[in-house]
N, C-alpha and C. Protein backbone atom coordinates (compact mmCIF):
# COMPACT_ATOMS: atom_id res chain seq x y z
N UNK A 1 -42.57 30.98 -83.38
CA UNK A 1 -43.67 30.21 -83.94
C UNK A 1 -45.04 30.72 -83.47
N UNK A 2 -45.31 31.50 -82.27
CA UNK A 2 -46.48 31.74 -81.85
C UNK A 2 -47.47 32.59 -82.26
N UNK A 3 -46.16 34.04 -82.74
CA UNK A 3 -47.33 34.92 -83.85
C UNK A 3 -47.94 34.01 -85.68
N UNK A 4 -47.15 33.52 -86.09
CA UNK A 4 -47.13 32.52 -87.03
C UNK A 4 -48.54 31.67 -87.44
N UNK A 5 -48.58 30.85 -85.79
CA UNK A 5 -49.36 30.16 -85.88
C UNK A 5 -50.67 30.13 -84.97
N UNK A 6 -50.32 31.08 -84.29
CA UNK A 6 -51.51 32.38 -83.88
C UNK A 6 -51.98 32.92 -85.27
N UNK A 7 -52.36 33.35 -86.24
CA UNK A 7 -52.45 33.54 -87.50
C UNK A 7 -53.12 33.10 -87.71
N UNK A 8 -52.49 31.48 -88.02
CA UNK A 8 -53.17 29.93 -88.57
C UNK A 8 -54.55 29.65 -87.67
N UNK A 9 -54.29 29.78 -86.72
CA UNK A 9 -55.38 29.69 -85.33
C UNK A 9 -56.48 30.15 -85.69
N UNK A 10 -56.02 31.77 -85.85
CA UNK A 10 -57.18 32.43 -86.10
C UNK A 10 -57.84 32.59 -88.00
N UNK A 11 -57.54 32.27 -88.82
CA UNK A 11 -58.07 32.02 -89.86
C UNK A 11 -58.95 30.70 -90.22
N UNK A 12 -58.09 29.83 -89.41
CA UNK A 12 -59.56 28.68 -89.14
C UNK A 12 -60.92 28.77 -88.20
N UNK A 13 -61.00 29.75 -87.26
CA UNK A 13 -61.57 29.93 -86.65
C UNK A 13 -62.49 31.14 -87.33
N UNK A 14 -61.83 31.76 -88.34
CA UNK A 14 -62.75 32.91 -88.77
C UNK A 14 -63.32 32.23 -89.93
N UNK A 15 -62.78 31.41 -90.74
CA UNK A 15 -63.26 30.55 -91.78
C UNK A 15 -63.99 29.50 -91.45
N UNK A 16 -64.26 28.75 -90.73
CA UNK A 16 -65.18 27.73 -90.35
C UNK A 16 -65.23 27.79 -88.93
N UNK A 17 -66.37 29.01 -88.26
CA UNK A 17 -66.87 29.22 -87.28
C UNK A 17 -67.57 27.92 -86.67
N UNK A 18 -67.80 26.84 -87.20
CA UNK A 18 -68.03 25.65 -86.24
C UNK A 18 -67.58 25.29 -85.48
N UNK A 19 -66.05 25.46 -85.89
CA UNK A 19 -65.12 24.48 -85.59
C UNK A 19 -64.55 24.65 -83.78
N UNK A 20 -66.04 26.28 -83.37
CA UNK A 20 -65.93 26.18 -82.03
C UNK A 20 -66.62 25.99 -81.20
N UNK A 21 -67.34 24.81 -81.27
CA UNK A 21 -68.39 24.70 -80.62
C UNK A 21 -67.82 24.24 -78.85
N UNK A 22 -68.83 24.22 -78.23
CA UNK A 22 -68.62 24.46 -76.87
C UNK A 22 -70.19 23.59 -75.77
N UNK A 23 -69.22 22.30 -75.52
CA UNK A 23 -70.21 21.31 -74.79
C UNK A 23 -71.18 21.96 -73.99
N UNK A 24 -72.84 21.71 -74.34
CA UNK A 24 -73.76 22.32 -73.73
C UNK A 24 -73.17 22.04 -72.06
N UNK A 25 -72.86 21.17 -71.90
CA UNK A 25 -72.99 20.75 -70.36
C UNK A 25 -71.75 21.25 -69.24
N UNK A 26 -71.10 21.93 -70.16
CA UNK A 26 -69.88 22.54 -69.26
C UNK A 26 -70.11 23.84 -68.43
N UNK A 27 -71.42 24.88 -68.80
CA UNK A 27 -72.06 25.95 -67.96
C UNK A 27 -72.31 25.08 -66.58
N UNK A 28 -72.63 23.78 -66.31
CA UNK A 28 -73.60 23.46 -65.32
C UNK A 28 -72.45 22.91 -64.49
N UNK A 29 -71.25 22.27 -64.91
CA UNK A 29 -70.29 21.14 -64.34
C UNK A 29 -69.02 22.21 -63.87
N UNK A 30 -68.75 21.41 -62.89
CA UNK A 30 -67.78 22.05 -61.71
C UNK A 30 -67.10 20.89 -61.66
N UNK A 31 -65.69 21.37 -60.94
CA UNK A 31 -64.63 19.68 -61.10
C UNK A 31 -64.87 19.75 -59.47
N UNK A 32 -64.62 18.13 -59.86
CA UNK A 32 -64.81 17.20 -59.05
C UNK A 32 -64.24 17.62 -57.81
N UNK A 33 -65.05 17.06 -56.61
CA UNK A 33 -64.11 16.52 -55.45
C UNK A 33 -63.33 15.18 -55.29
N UNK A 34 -62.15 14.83 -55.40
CA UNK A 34 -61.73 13.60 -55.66
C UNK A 34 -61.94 12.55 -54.26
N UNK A 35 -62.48 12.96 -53.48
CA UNK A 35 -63.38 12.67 -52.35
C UNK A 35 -64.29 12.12 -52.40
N UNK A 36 -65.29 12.88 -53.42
CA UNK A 36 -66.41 11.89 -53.86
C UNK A 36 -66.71 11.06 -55.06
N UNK A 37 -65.70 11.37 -55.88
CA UNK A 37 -65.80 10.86 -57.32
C UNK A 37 -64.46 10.69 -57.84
N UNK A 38 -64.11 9.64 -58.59
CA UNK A 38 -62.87 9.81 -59.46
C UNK A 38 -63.04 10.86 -60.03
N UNK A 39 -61.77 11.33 -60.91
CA UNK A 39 -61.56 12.51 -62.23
C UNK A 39 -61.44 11.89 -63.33
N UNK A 40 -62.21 12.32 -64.05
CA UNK A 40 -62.47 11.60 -65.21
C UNK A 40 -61.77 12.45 -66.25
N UNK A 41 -60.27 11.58 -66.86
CA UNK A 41 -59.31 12.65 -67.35
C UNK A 41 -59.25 11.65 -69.15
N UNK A 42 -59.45 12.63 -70.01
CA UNK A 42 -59.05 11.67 -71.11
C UNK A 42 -57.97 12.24 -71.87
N UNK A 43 -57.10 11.59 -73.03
CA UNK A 43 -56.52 11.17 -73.61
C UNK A 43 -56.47 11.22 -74.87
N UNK A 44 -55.96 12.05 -75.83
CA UNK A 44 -56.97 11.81 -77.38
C UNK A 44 -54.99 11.86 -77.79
N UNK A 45 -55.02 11.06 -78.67
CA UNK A 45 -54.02 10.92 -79.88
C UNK A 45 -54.59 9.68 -81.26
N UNK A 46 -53.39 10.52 -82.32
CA UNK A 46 -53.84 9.59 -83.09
C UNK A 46 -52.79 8.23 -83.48
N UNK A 47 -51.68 8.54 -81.87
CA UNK A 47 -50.80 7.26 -82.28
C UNK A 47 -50.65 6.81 -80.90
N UNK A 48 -51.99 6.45 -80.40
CA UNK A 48 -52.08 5.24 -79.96
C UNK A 48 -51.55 3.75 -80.21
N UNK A 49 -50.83 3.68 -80.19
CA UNK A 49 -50.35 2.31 -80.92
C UNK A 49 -49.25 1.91 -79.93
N UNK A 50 -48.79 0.41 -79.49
CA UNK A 50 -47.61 -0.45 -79.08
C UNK A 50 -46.04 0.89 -79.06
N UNK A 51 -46.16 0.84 -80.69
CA UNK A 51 -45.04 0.98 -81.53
C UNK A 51 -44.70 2.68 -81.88
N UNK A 52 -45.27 3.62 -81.55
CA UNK A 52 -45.33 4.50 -81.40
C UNK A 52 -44.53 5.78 -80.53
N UNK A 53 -44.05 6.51 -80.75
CA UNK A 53 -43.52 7.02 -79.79
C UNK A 53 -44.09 8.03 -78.85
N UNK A 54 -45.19 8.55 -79.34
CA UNK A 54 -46.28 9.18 -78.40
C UNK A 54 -46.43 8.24 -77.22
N UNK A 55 -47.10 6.80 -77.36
CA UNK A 55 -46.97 5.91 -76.31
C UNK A 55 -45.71 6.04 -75.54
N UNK A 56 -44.77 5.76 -76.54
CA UNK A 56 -43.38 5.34 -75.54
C UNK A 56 -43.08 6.43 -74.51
N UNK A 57 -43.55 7.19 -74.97
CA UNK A 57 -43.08 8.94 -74.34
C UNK A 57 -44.16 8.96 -73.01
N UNK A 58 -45.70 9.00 -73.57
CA UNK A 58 -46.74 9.21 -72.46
C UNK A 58 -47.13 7.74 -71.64
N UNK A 59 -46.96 6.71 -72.69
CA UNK A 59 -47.74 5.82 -72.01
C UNK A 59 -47.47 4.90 -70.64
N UNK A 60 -46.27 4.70 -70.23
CA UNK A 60 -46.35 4.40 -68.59
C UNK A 60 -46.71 5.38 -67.66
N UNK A 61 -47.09 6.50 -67.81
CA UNK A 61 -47.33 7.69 -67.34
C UNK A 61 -48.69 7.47 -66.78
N UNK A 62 -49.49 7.64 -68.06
CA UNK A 62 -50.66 7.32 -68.00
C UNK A 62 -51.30 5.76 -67.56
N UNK A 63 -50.93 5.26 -68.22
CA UNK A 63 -51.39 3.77 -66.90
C UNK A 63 -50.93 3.35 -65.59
N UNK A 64 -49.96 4.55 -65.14
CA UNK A 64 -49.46 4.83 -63.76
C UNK A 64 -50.34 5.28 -63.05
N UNK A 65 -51.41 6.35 -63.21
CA UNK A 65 -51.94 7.30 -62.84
C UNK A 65 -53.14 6.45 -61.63
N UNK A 66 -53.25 6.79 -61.07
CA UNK A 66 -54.01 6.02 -59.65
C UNK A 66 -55.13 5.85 -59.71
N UNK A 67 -55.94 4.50 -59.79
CA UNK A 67 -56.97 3.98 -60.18
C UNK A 67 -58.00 4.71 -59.67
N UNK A 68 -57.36 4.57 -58.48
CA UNK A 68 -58.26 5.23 -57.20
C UNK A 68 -58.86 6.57 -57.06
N UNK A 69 -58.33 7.48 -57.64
CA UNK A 69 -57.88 8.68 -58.21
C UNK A 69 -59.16 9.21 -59.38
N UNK A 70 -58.25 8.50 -60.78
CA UNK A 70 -58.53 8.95 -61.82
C UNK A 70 -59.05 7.75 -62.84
N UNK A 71 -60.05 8.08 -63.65
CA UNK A 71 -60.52 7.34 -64.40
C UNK A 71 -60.23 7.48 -65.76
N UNK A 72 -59.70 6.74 -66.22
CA UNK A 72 -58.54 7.13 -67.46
C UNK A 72 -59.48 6.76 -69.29
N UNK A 73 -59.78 7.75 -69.99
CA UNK A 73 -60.02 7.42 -71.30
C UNK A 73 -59.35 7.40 -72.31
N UNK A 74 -58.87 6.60 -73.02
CA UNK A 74 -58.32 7.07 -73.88
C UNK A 74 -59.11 7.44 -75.45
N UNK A 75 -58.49 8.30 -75.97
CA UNK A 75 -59.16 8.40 -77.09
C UNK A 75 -58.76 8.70 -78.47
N UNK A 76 -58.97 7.60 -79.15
CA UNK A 76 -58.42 7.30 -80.09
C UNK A 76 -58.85 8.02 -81.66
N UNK A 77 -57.68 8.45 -82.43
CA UNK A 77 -57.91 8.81 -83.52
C UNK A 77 -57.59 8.41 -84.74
N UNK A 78 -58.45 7.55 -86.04
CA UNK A 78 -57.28 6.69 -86.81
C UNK A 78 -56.82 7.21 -87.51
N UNK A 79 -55.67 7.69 -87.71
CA UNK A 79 -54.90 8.62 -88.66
C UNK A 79 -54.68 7.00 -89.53
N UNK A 80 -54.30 6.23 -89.09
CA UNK A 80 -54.45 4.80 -89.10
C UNK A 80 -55.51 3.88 -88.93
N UNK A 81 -55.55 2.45 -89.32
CA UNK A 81 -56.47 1.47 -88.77
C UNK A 81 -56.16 1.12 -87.53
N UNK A 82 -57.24 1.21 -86.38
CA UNK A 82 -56.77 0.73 -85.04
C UNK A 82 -56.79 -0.73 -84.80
N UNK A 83 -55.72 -0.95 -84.42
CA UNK A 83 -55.51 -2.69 -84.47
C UNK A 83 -56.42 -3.18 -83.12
N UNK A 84 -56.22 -4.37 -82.86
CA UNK A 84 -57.03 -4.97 -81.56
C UNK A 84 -55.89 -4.69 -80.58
N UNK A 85 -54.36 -4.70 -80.92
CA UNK A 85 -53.32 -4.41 -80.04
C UNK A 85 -53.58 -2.73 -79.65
N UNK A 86 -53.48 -2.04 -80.41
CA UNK A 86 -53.55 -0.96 -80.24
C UNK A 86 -54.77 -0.77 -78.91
N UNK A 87 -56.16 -1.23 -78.84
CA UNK A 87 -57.14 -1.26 -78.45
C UNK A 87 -56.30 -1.51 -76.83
N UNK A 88 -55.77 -2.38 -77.15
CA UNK A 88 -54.97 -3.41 -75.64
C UNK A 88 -54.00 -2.63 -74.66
N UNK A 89 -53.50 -1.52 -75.38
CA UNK A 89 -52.73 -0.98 -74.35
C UNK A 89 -53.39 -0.39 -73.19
N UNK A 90 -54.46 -0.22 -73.36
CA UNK A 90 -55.43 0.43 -72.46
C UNK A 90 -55.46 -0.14 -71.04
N UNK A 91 -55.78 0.42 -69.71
CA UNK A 91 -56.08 -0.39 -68.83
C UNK A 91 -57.42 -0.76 -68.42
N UNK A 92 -58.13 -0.29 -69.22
CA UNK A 92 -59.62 0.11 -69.43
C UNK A 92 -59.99 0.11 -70.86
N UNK A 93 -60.11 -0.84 -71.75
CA UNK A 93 -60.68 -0.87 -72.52
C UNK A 93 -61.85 -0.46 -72.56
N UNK A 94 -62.77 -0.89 -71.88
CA UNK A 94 -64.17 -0.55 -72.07
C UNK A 94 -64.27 0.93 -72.38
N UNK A 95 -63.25 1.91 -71.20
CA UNK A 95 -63.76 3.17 -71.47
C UNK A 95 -63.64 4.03 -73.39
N UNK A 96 -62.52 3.33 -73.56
CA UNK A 96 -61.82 3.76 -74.78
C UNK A 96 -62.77 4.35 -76.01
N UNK A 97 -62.50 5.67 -76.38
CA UNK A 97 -63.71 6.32 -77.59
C UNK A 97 -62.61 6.08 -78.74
N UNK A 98 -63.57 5.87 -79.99
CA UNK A 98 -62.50 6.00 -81.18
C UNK A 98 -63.00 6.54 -82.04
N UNK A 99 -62.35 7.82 -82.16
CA UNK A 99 -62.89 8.64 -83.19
C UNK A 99 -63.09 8.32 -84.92
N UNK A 100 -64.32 9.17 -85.40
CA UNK A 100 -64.07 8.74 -86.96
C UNK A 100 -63.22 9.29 -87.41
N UNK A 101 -62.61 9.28 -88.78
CA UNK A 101 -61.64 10.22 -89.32
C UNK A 101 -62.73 10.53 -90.04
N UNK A 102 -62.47 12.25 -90.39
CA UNK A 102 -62.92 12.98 -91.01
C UNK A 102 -62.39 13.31 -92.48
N UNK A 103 -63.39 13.37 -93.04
CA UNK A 103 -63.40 13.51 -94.22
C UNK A 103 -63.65 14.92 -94.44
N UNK A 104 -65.08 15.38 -94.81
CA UNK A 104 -65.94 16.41 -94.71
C UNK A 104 -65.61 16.85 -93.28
N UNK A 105 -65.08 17.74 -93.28
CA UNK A 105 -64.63 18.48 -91.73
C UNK A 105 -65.81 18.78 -91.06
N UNK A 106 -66.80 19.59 -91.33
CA UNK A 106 -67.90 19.98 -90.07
C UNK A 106 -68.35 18.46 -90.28
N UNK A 107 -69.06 17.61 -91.09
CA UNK A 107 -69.62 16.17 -90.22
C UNK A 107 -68.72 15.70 -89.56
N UNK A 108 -67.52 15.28 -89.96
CA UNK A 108 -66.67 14.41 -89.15
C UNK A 108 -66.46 14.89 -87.72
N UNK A 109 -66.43 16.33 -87.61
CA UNK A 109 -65.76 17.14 -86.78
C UNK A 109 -66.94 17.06 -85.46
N UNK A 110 -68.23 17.34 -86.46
CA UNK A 110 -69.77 17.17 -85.41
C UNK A 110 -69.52 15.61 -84.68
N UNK A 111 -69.64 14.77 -85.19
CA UNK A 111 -70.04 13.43 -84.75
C UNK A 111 -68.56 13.15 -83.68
N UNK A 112 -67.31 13.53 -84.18
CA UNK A 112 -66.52 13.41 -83.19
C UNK A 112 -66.72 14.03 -81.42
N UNK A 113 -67.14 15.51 -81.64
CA UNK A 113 -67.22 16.14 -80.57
C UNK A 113 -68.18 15.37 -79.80
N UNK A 114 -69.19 14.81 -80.09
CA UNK A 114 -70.34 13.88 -79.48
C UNK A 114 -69.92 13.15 -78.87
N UNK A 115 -69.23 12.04 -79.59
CA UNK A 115 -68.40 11.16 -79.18
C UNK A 115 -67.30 11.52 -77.71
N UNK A 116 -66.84 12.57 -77.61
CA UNK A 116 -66.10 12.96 -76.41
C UNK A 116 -66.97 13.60 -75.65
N UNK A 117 -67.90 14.59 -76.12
CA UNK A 117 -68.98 15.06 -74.97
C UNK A 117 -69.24 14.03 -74.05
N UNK A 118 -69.76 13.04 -74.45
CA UNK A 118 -71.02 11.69 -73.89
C UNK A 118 -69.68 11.35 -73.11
N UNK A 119 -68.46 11.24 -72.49
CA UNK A 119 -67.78 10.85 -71.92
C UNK A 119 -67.49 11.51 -70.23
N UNK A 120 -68.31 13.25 -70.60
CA UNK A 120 -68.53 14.09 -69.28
C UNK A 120 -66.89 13.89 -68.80
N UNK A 121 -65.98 13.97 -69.44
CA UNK A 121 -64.72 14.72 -69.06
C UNK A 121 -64.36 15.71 -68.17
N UNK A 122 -63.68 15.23 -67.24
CA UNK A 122 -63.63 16.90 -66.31
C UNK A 122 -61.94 17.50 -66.92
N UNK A 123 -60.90 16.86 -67.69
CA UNK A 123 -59.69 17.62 -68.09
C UNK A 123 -59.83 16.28 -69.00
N UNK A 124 -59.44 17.18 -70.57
CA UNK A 124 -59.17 16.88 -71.83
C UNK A 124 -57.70 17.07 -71.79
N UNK A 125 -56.79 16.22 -72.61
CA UNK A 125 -55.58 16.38 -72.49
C UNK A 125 -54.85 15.52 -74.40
N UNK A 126 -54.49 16.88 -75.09
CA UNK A 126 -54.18 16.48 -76.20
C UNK A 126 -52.63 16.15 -76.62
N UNK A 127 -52.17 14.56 -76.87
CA UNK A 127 -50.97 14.61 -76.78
C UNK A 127 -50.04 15.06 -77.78
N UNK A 128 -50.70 15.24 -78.89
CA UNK A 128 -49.88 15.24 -80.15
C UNK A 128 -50.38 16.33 -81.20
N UNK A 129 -51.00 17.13 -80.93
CA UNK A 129 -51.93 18.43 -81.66
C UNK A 129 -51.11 18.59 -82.95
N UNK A 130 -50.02 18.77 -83.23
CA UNK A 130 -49.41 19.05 -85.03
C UNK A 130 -49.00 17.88 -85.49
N UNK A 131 -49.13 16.78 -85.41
CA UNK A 131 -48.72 15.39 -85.67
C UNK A 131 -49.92 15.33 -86.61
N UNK A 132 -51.27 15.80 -86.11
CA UNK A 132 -52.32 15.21 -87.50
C UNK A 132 -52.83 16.45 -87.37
N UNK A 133 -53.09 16.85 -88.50
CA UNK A 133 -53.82 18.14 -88.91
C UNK A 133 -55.45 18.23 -88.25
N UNK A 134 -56.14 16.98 -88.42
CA UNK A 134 -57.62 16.98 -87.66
C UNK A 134 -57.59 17.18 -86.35
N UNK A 135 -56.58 16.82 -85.21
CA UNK A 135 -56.92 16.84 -84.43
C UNK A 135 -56.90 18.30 -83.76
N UNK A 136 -56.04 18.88 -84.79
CA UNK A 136 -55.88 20.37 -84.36
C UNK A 136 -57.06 21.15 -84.45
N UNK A 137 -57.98 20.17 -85.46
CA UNK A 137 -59.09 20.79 -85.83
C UNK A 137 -60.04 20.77 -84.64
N UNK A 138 -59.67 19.69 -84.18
CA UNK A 138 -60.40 19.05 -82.69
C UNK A 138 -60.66 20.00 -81.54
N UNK A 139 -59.23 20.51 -81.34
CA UNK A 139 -58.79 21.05 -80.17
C UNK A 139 -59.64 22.55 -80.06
N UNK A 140 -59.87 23.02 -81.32
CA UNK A 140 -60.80 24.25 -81.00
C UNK A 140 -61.84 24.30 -80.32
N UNK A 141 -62.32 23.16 -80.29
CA UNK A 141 -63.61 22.85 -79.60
C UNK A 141 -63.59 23.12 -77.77
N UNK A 142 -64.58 23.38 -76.97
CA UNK A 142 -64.45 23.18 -75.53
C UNK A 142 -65.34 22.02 -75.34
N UNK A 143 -64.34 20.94 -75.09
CA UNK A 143 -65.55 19.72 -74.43
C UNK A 143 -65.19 19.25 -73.34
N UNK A 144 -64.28 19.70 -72.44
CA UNK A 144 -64.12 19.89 -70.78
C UNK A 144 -63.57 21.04 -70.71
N UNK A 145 -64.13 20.90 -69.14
CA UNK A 145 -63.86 22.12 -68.13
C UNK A 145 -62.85 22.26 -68.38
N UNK A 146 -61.40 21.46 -67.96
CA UNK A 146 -60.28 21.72 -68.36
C UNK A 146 -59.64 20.98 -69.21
N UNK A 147 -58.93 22.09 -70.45
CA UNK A 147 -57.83 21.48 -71.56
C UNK A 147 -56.80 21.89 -71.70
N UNK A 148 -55.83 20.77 -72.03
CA UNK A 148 -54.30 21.13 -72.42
C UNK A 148 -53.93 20.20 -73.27
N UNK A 149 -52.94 20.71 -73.50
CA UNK A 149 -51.87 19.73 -74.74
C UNK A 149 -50.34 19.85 -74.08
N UNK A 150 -49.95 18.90 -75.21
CA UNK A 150 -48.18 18.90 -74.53
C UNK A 150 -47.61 18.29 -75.61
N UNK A 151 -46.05 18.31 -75.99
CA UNK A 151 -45.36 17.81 -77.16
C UNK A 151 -45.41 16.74 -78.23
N UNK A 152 -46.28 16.56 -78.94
CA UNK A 152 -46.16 15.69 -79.56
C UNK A 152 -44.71 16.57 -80.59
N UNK A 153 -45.30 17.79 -81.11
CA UNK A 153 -44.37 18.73 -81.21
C UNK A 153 -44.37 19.58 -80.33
N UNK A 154 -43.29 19.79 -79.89
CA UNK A 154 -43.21 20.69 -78.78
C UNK A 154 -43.23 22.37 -79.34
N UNK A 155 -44.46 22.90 -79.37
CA UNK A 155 -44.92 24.19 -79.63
C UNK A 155 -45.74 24.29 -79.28
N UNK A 156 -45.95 25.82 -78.87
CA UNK A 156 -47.71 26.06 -78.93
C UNK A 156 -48.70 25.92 -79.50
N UNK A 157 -50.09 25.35 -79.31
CA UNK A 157 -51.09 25.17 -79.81
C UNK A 157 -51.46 26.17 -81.02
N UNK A 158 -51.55 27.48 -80.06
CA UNK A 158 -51.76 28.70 -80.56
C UNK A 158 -53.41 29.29 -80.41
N UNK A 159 -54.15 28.09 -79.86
CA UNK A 159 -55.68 28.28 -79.30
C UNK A 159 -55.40 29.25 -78.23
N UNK A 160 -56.37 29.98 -78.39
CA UNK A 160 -56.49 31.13 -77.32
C UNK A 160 -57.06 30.03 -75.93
N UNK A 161 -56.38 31.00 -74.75
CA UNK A 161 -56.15 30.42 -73.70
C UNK A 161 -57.72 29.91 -73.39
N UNK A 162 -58.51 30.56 -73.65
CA UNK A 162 -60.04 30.40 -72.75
C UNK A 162 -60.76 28.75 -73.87
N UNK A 163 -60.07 28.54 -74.81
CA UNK A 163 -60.17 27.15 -74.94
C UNK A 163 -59.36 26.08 -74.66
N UNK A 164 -57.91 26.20 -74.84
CA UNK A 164 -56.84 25.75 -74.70
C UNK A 164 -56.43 25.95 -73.29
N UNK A 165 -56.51 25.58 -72.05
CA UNK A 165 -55.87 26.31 -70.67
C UNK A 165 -54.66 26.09 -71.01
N UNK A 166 -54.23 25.06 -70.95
CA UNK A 166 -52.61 24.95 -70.21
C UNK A 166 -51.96 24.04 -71.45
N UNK A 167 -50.40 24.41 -71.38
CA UNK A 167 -49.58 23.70 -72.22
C UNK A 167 -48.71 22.52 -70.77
N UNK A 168 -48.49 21.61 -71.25
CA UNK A 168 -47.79 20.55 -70.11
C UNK A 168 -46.46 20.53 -70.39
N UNK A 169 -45.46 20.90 -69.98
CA UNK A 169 -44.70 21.12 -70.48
C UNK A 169 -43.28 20.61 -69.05
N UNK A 170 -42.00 20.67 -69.32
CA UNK A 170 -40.86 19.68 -68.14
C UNK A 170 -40.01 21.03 -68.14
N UNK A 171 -40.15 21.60 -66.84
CA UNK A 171 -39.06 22.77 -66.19
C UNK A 171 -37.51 23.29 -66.84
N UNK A 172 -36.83 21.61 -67.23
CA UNK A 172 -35.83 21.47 -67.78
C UNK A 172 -35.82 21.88 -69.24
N UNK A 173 -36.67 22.09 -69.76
CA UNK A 173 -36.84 22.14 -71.26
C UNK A 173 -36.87 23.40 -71.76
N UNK A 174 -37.57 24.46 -70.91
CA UNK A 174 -38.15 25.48 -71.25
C UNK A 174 -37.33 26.45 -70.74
N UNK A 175 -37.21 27.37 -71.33
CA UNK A 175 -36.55 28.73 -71.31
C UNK A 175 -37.10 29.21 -70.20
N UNK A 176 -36.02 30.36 -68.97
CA UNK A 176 -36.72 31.59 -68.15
C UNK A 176 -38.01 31.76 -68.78
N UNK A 177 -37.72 32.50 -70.31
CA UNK A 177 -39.11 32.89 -70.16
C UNK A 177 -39.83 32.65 -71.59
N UNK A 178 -40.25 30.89 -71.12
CA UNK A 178 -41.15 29.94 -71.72
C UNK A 178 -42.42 30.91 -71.78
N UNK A 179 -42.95 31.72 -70.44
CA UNK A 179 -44.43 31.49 -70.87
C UNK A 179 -44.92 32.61 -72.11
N UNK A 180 -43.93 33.22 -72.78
CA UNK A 180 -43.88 34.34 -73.67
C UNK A 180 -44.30 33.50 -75.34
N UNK A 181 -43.55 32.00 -75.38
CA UNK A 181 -44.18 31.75 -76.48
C UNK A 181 -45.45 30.48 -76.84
N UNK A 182 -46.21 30.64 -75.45
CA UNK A 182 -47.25 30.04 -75.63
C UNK A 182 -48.41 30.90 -75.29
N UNK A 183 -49.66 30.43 -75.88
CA UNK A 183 -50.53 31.05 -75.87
C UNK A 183 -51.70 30.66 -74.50
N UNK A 184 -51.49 29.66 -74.66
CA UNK A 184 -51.74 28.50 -72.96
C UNK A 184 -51.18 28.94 -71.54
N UNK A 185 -51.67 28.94 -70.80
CA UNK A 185 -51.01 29.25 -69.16
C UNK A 185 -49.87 27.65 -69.40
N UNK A 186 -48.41 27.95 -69.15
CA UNK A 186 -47.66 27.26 -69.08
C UNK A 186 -47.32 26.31 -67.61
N UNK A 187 -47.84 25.04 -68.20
CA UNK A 187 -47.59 24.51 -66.55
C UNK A 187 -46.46 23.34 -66.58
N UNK A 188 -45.68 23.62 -65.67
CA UNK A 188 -43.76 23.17 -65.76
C UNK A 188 -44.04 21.99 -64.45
N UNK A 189 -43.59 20.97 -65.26
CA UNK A 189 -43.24 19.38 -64.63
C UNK A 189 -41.70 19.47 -63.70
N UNK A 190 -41.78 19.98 -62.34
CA UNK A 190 -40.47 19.90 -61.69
C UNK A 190 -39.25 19.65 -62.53
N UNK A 191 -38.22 20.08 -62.23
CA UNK A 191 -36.88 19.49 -63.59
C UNK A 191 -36.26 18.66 -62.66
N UNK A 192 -36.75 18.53 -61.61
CA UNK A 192 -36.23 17.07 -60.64
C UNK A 192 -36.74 15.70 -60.83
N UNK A 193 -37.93 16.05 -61.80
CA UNK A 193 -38.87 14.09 -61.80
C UNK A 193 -38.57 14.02 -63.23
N UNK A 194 -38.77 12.42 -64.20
CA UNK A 194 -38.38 12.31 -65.19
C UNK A 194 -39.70 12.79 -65.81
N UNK A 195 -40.31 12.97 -67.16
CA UNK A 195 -40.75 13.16 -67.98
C UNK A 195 -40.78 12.60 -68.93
N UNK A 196 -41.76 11.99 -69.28
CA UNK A 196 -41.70 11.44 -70.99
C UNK A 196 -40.95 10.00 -70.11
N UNK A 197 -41.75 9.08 -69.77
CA UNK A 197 -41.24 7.54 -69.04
C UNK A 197 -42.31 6.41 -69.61
């Protein structure tokens, strides 16, 4: 799948050169010391929802994650109407961004990236990248220091690494030699802890 959609990658990127824009504010920002500041880690899918299996898969995971620690966004995309439940799974509502859906790809695509800039993200983390076609559109973008994705379908992005860092991926799953069909630095979840809880 990787030369394939390495291809795909790169024909959107040569056809609508917007679609890579790159947060003014990431030349100046360095990650955090978690010493002095939480990590401010977000979250983007577009099945946010109760009922969902993206949730079922990521979401005790993520509202596990240590208050103390990390400051959790989620960020929402309506491939759907977002319900007030949907809104609720959060442990942090307040922080929660919700993207527009796009119509017209460069406006929708502009006003979205804003929307996650203004959040000063130090790791972007995309759960479901081939599940909705926009968000793939999303992911070209650099709007933190650090980004990855992980299975919504389990494949490579196919974003070249210097936008895309890392694929998230469970030890148990992946072949000897996983890191041949991603385009992402492959980073492997022990095959001793569960995954997807």
């Amino acid at each position: 799948h990787k030369a394939a959609l390495s291809k795909w990658v790169q024909l959107h990127m040569k056809a609508i050169p917007g679609l890579l824009f790159e947060s003014p504010s990431l030349a100046a920002r360095s990650l955090p010391d978690p010493r002095q500041r939480r990590i401010r880690v977000g979250f983007l899918s577009s099945f946010f929802t109760p009922q969902s299996s993206i949730w079922g898969n990521f979401g005790q995971t993520i509202l596990r994650l240590p208050k103390e620690v990390f400051d959790i966004v989620l960020i929402y995309y309506p491939r759907s109407p977002i319900s007030q439940a949907d809104k609720e799974i959060s442990n942090t509502p307040e922080n929660n961004v919700y993207l527009d859906k796009m119509g017209n790809v460069m406006e929708g695509v502009g006003k979205n990236y804003m929307k996650i800039v203004q959040k000063q993200l130090d790791f972007l983390v995309y759960l479901d990248l081939y599940m909705t076609p926009e968000i793939h559109l999303l992911a070209l973008a650099r709007l933190a220091p650090v980004q990855a994705c992980t299975h919504g379908h389990p494949v490579t992005s196919a974003i070249p690494r210097n936008i895309m860092n890392y694929y998230i991926s469970w030890a148990t799953a992946e072949l000897p030699n996983a890191q041949e069909h991603y385009t992402e630095e492959l980073f492997l979840l022990p095959a001793d802890v569960a995954w997807e809880i």
